[in-house]
C-alpha atoms as a PDB file:
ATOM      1  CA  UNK A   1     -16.553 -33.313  16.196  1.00  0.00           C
ATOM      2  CA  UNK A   2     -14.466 -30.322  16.584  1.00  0.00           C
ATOM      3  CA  UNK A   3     -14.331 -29.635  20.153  1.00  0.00           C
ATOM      4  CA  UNK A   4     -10.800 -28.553  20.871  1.00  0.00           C
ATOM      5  CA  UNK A   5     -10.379 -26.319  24.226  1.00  0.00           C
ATOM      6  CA  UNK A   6     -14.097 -26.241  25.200  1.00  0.00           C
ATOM      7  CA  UNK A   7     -15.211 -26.009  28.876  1.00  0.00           C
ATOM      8  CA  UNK A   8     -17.689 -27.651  30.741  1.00  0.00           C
ATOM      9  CA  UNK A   9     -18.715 -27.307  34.316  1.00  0.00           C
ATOM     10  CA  UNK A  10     -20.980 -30.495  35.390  1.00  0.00           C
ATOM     11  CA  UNK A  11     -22.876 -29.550  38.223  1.00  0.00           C
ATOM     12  CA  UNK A  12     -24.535 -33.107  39.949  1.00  0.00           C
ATOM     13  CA  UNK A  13     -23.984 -34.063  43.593  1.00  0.00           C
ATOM     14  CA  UNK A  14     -23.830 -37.826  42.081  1.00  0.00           C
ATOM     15  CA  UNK A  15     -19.721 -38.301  41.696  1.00  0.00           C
ATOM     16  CA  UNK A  16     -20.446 -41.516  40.000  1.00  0.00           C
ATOM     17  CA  UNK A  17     -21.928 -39.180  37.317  1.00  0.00           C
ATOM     18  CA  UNK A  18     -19.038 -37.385  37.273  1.00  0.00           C
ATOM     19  CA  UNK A  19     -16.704 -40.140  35.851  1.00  0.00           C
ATOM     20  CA  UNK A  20     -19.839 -41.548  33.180  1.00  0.00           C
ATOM     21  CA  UNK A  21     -19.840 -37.820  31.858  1.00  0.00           C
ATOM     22  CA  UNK A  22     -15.703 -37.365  32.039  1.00  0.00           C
ATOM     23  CA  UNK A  23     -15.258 -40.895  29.867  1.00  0.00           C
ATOM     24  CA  UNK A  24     -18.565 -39.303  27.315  1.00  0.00           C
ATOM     25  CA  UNK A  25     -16.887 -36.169  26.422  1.00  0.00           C
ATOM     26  CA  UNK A  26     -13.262 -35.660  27.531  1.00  0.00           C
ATOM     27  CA  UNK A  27     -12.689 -38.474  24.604  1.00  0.00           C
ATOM     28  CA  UNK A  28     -13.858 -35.965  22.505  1.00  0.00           C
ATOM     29  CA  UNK A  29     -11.706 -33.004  23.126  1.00  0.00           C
ATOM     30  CA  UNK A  30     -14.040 -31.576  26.105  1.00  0.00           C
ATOM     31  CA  UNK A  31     -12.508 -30.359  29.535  1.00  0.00           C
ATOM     32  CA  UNK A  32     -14.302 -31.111  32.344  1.00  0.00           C
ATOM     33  CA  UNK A  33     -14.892 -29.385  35.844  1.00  0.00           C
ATOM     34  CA  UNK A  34     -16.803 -31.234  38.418  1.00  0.00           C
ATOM     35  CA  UNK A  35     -18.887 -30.155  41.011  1.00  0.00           C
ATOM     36  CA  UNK A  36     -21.252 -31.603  43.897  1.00  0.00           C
ATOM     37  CA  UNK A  37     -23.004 -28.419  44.890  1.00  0.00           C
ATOM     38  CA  UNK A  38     -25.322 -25.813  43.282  1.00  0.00           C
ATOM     39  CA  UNK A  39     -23.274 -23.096  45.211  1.00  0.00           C
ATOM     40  CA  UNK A  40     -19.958 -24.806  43.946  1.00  0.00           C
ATOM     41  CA  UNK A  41     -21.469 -24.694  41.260  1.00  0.00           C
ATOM     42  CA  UNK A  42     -22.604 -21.141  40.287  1.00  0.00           C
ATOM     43  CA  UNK A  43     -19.313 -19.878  42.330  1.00  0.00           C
ATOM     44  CA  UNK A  44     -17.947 -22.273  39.754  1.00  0.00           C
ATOM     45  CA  UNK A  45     -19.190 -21.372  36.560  1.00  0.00           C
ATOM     46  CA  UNK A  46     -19.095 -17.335  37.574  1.00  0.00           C
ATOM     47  CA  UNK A  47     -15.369 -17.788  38.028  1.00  0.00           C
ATOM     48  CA  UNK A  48     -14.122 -19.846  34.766  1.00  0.00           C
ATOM     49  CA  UNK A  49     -16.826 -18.877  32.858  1.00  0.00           C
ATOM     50  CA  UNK A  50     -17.360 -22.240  30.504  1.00  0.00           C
ATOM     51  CA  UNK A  51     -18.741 -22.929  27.190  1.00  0.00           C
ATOM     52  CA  UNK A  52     -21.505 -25.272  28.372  1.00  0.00           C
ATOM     53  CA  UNK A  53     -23.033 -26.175  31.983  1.00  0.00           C
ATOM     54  CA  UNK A  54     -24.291 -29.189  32.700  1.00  0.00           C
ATOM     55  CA  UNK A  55     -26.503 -29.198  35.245  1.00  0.00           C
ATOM     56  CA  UNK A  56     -28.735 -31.932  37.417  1.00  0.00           C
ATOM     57  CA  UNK A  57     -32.224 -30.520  38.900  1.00  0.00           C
ATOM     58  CA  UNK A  58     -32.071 -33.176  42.016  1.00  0.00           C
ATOM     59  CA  UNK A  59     -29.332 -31.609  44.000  1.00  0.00           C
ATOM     60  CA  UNK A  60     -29.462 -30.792  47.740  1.00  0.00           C
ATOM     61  CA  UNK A  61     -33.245 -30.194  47.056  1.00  0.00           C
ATOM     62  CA  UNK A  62     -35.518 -31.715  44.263  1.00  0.00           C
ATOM     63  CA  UNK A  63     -35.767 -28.536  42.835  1.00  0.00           C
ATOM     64  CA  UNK A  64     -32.458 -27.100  43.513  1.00  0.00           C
ATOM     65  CA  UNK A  65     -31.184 -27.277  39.588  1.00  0.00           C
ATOM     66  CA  UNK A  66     -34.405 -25.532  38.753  1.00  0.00           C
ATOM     67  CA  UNK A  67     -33.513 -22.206  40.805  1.00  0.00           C
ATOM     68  CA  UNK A  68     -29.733 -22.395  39.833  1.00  0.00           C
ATOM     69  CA  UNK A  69     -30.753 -21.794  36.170  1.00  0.00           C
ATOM     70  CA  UNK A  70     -33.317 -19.532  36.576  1.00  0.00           C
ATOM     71  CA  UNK A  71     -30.255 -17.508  38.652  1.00  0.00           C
ATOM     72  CA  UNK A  72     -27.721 -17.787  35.937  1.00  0.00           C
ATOM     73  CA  UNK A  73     -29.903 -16.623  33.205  1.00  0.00           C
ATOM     74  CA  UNK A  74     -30.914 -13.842  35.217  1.00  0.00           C
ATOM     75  CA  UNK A  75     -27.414 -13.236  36.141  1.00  0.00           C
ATOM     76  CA  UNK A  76     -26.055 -10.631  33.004  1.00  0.00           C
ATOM     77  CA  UNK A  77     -22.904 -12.237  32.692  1.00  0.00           C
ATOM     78  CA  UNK A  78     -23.624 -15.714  32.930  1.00  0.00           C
ATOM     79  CA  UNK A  79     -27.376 -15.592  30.719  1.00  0.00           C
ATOM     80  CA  UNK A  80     -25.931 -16.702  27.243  1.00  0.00           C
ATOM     81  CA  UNK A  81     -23.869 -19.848  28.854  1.00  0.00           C
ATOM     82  CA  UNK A  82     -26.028 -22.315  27.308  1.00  0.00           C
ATOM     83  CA  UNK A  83     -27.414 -24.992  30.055  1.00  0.00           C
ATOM     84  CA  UNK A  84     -28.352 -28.523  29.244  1.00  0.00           C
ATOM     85  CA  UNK A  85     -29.848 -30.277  31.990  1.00  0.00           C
ATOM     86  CA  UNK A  86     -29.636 -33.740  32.794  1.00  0.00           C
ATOM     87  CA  UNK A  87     -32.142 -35.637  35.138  1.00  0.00           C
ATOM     88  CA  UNK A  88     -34.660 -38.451  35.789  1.00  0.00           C
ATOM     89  CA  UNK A  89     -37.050 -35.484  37.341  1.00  0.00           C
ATOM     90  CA  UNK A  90     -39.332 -36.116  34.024  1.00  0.00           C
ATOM     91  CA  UNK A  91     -39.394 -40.264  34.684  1.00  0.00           C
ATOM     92  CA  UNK A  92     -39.561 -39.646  39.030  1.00  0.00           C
ATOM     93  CA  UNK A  93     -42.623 -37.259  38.532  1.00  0.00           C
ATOM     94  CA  UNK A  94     -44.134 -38.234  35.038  1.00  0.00           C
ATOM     95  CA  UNK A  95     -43.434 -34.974  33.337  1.00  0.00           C
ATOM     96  CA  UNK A  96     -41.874 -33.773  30.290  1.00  0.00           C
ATOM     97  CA  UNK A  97     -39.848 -30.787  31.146  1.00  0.00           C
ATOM     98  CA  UNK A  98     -38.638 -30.533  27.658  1.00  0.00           C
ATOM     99  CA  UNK A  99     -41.873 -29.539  26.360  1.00  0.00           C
ATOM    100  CA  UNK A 100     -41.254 -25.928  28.551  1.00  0.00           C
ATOM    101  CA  UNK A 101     -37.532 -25.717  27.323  1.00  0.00           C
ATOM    102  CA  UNK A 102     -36.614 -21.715  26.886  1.00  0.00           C
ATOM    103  CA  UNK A 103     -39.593 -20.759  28.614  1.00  0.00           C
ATOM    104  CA  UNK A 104     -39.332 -18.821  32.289  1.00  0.00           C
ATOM    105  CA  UNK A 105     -40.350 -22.718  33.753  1.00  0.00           C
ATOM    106  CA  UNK A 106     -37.564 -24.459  32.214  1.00  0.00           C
ATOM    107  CA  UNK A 107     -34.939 -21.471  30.970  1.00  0.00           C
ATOM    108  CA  UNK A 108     -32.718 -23.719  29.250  1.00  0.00           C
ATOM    109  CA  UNK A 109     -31.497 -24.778  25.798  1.00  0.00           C
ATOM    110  CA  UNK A 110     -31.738 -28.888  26.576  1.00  0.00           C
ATOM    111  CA  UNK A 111     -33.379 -31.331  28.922  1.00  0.00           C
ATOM    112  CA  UNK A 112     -31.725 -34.906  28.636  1.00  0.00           C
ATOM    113  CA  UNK A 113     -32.907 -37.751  30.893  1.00  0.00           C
ATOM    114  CA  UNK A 114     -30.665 -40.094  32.659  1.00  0.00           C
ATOM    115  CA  UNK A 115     -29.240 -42.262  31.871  1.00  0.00           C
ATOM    116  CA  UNK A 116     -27.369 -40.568  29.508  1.00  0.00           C
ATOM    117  CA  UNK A 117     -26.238 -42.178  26.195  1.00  0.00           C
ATOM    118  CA  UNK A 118     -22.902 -41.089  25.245  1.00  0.00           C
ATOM    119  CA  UNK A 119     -24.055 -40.395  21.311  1.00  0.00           C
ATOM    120  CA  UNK A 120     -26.798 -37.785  22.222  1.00  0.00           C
ATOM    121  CA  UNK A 121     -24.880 -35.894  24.812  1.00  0.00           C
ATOM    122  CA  UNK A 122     -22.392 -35.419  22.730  1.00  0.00           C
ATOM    123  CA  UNK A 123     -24.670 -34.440  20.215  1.00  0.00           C
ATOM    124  CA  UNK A 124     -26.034 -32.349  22.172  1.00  0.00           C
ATOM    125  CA  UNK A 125     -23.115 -30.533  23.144  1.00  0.00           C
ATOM    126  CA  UNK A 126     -22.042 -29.849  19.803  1.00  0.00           C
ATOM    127  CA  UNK A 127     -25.769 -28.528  18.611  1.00  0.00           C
ATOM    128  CA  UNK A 128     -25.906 -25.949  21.838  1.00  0.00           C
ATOM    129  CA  UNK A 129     -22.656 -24.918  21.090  1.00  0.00           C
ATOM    130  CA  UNK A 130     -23.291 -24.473  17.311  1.00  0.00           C
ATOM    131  CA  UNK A 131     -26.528 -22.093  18.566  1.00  0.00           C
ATOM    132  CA  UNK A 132     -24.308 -20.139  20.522  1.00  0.00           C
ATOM    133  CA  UNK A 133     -21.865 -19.489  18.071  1.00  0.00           C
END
């Protein structure tokens, strides 16, 4: 897995989350900025501009991660940043969100549901990052 140098900013208000995800991928070469907010993290992710964002939907509102990707991929600098969500939103409400991936619902490249297996995030790091190269 050749993942030397890239940047991810995790954006999930749980920071129990935040050390499951840092032992999954900084093993593996990735770099990892935390934060607890949507506004920390858009602020974030405008300012160090990553190679991936990972992002919850359940934040300060059950919705919240919803509107913070719709805003980034509106946002011309920020639209090609690929976003993989991760959430229990599907299992809470009995939906599959993935089904809408790309589409102006769901307007990101990945929808993984927690918990998180360290094997498929990873994978799916490398195959968004493969799509955006």
């Amino acid at each position: 897995m050749a993942t030397s140098g890239k940047h991810v900013v995790l954006i999930e208000d749980d920071t129990d989350m935040h050390d499951v995800i840092r032992m999954m991928l900084e093993p593996v070469g990735y770099t990892l900025t935390c934060c607890t907010t949507g506004q920390e993290g858009v602020d974030t992710v405008r300012r160090e501009r990553p190679d991936v964002i990972l992002l919850d939907i359940m934040l300060s509102s059950p919705t919240e991660g919803f509107h913070l990707a719709y805003e980034m991929k509106k946002d011309e600098v920020l639209k090609d940043t690929p976003i993989i969500i991760i959430s229990s939103i599907g299992q809470k409400m009995g939906m599959d969100f993935a089904k809408e991936l790309g589409s102006d619902y769901v307007p990101v490249e990945l929808f993984l549901e927690k918990p998180l297996d360290t094997q498929r995030l990873r994978e799916s790091m490398e195959q968004v990052l493969e799509q955006r190269a």
